[in-house]
C-alpha atoms as a PDB file:
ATOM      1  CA  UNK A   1     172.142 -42.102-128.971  1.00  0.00           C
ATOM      2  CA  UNK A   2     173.582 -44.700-131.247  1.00  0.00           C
ATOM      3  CA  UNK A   3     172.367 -47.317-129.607  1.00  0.00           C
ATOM      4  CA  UNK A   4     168.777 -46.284-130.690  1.00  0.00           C
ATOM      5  CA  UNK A   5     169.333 -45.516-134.205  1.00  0.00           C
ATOM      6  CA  UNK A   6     166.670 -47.807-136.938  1.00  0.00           C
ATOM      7  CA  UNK A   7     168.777 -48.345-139.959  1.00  0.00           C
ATOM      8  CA  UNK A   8     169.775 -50.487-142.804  1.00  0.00           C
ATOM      9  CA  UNK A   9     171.067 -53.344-140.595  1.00  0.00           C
ATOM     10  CA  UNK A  10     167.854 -52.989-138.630  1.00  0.00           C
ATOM     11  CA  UNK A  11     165.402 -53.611-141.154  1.00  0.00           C
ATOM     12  CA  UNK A  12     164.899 -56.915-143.396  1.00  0.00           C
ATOM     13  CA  UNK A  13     164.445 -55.550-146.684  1.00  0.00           C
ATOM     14  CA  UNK A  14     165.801 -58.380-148.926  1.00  0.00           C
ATOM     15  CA  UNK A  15     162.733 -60.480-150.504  1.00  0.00           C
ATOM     16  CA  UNK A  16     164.782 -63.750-149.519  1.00  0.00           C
ATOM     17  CA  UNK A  17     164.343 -62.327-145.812  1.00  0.00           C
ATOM     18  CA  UNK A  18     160.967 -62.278-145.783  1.00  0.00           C
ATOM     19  CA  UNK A  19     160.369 -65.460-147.689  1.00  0.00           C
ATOM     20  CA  UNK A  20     162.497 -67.455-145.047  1.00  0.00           C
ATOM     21  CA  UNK A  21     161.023 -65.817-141.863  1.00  0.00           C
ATOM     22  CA  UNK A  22     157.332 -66.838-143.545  1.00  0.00           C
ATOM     23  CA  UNK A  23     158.685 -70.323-144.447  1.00  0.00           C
ATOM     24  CA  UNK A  24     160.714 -71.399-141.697  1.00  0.00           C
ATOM     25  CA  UNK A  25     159.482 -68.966-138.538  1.00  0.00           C
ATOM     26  CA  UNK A  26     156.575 -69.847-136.136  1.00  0.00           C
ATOM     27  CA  UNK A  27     153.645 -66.911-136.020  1.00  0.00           C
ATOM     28  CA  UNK A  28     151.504 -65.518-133.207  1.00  0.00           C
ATOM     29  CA  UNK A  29     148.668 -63.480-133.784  1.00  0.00           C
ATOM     30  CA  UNK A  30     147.126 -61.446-131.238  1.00  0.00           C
ATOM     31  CA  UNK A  31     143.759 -58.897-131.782  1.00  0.00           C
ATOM     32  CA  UNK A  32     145.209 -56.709-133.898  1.00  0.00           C
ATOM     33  CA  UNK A  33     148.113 -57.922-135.203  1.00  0.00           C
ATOM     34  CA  UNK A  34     150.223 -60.830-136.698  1.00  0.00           C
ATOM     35  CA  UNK A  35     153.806 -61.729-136.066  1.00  0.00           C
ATOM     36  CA  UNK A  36     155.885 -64.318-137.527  1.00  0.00           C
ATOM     37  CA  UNK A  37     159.613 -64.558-136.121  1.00  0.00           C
ATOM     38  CA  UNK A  38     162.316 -66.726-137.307  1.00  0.00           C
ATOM     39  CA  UNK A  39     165.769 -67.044-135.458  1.00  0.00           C
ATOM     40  CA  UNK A  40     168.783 -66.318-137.703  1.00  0.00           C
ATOM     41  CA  UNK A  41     171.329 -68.685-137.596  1.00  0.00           C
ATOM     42  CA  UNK A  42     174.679 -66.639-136.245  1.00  0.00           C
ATOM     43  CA  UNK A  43     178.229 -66.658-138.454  1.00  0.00           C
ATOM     44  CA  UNK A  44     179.342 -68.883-136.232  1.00  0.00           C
ATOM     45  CA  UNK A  45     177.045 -71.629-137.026  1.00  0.00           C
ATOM     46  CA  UNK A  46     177.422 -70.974-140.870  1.00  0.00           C
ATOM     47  CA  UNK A  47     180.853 -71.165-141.194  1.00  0.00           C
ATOM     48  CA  UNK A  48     180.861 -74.480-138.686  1.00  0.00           C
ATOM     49  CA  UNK A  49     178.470 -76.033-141.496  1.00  0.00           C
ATOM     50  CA  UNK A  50     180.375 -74.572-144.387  1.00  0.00           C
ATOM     51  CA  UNK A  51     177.379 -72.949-145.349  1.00  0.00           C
ATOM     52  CA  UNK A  52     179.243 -69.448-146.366  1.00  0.00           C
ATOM     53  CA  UNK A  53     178.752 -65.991-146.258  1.00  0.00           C
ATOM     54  CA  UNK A  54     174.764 -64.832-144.244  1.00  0.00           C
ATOM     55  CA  UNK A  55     173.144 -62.797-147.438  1.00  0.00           C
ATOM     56  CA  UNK A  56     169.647 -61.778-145.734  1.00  0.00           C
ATOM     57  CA  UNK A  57     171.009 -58.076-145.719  1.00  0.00           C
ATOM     58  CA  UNK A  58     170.708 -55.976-149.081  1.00  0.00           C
ATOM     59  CA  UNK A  59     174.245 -54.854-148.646  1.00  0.00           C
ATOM     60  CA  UNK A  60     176.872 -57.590-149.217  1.00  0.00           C
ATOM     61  CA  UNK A  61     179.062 -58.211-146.604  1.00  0.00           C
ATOM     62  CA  UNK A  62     176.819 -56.072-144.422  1.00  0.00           C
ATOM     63  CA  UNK A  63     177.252 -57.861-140.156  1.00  0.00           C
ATOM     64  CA  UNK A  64     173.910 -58.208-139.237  1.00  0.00           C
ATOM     65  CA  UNK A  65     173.985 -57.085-135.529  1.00  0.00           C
ATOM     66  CA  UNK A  66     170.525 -57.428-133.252  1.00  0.00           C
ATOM     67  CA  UNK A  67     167.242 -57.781-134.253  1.00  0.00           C
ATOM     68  CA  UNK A  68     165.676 -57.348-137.717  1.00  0.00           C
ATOM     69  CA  UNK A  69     161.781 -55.687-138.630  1.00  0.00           C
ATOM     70  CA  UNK A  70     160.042 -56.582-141.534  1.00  0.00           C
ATOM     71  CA  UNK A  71     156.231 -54.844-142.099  1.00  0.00           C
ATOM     72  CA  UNK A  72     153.542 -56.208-144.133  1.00  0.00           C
ATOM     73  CA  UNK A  73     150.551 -53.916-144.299  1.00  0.00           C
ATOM     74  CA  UNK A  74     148.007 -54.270-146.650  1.00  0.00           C
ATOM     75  CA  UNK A  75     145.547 -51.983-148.451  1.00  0.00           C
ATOM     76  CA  UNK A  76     142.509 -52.826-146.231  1.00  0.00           C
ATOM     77  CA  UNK A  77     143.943 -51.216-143.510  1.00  0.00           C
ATOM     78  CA  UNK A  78     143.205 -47.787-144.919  1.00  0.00           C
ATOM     79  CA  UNK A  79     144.257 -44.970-147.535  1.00  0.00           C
ATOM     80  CA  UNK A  80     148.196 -44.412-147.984  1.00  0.00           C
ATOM     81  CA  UNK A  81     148.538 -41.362-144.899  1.00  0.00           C
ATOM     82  CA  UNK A  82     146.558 -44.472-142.203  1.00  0.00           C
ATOM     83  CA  UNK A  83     149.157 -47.284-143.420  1.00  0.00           C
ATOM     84  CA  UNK A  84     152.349 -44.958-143.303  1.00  0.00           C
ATOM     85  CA  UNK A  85     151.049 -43.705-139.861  1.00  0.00           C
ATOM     86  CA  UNK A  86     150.832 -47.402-138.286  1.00  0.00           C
ATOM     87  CA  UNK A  87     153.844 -48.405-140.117  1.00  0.00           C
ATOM     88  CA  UNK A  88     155.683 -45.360-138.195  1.00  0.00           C
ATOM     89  CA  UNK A  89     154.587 -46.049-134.928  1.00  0.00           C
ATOM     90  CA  UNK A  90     155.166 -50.336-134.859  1.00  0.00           C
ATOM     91  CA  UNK A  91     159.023 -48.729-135.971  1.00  0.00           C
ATOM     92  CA  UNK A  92     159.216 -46.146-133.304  1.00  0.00           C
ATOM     93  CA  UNK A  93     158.493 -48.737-130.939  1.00  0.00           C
ATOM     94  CA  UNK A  94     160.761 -51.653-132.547  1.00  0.00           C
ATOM     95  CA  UNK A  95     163.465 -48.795-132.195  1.00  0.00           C
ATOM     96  CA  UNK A  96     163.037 -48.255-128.183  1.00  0.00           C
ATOM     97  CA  UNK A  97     162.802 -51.349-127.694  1.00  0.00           C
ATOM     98  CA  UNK A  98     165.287 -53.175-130.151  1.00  0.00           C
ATOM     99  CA  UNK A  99     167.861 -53.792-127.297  1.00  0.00           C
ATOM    100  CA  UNK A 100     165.229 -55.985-125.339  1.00  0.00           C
ATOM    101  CA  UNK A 101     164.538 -58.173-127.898  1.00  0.00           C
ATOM    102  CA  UNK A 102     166.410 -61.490-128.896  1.00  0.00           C
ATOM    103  CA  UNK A 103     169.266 -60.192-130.917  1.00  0.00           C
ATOM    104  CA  UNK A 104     169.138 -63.157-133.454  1.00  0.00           C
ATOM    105  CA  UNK A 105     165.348 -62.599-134.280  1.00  0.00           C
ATOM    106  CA  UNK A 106     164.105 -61.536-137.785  1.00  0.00           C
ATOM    107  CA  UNK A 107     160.635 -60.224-137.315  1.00  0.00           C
ATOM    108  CA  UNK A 108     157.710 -59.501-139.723  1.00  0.00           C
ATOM    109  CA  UNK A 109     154.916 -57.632-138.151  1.00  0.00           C
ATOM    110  CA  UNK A 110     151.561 -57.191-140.023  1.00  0.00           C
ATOM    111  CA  UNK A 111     148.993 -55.327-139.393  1.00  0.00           C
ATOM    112  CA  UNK A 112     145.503 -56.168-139.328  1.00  0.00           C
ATOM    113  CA  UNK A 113     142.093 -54.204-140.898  1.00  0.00           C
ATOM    114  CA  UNK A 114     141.074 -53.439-137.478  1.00  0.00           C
ATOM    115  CA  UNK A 115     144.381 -51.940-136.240  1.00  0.00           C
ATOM    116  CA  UNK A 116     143.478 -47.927-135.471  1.00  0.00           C
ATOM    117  CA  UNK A 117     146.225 -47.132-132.720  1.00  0.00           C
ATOM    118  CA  UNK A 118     145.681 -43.618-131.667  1.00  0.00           C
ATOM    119  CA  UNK A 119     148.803 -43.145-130.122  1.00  0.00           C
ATOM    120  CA  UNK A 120     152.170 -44.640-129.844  1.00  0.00           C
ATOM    121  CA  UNK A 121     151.364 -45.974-126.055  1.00  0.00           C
ATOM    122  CA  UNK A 122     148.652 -48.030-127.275  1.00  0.00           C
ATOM    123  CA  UNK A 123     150.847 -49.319-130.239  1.00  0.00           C
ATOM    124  CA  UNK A 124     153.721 -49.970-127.755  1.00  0.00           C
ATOM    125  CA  UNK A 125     151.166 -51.962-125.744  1.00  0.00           C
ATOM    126  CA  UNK A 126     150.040 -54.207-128.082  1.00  0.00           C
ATOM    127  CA  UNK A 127     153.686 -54.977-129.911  1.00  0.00           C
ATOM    128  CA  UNK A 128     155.039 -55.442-126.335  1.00  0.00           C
ATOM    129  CA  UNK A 129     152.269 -58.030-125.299  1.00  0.00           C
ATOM    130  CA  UNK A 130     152.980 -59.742-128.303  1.00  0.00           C
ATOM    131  CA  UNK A 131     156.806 -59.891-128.287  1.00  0.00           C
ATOM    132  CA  UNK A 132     156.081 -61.416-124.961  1.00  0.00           C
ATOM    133  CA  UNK A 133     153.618 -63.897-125.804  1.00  0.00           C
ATOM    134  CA  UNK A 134     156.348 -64.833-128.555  1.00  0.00           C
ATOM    135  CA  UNK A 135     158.618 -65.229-126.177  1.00  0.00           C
ATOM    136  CA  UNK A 136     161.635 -62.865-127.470  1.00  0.00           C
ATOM    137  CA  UNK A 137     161.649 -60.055-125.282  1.00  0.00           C
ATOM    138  CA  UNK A 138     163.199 -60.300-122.497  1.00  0.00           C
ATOM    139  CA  UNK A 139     162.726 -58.146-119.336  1.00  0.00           C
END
C-alpha cells in the first residue's frame, strides 16, 4: 500500500521547517497535546512570485507531495523507551490518516508531560479531535 507509506517526503526534518511552522503557523492545544500548523505555500505560488526553488525538504530538489509531521517531545515526558513509544504511535496515526489531512499542511505535534496513551485508539482519538479543532482534516 503505497499510498500509506511514512517517509522522507512525509516528515519535516529540516531545522528551517520547523522554525517557519513555529514562526509563521497558528497553534492549538488541546489536554494533552500541542499543535502548531503552517500552510506551505505550493510551486505554483513560488515561481508566480519569483521566489525560486521550495527548500523545506532535506533532499534538494525533493517534490514535497501531502502533508508534512514534525515531533517535539521533551524529556519530561518520560525515560527514552516512554518518548519513542508516543512518538511511534502520533506517526502510526499521521500515517493512516495522512490522506485526510490538508495536503499543503506542515505539522509539528508536541507532546505534553501528561500524555500516557495506552494504546494507539486513544492516541488516534486525541490527534483526530485535534486535527479537527484545527480545522485540516477533512471528513
Amino acid at each position: 500500500m503505497p499510498g500509506f507509506a511514512f517517509g522522507r517526503r512525509a516528515r519535516l526534518d529540516a531545522p528551517l521547517g520547523y522554525r517557519r511552522v513555529f514562526s509563521q503557523g497558528r497553534r492549538v492545544s488541546a489536554h494533552r497535546l500541542l499543535l502548531w500548523h503552517r500552510k506551505r505555500e505550493d510551486a505554483a505560488c513560488l515561481a508566480a512570485s519569483g521566489a525560486g526553488p521550495h527548500r523545506e525538504s532535506a533532499r534538494p530538489g525533493a517534490a514535497v507531495s501531502g502533508a508534512r509531521l514534525g515531533l517535539s517531545v521533551g524529556a519530561k515526558i518520560g525515560n527514552a523507551v516512554a518518548r519513542n513509544r508516543l512518538k511511534r504511535l502520533v506517526r502510526e496515526t499521521f500515517r493512516l490518516h495522512r490522506g485526510r489531512l490538508d495536503a499543503r499542511e506542515d505539522l509539528v505535534v508536541c507532546l505534553r508531560p501528561g500524555c500516557r496513551w495506552k494504546n494507539r485508539a486513544a492516541a488516534e482519538k486525541d490527534l483526530l479531535d485535534l486535527w479537527k479543532k484545527a480545522g485540516i482534516l477533512s471528513s
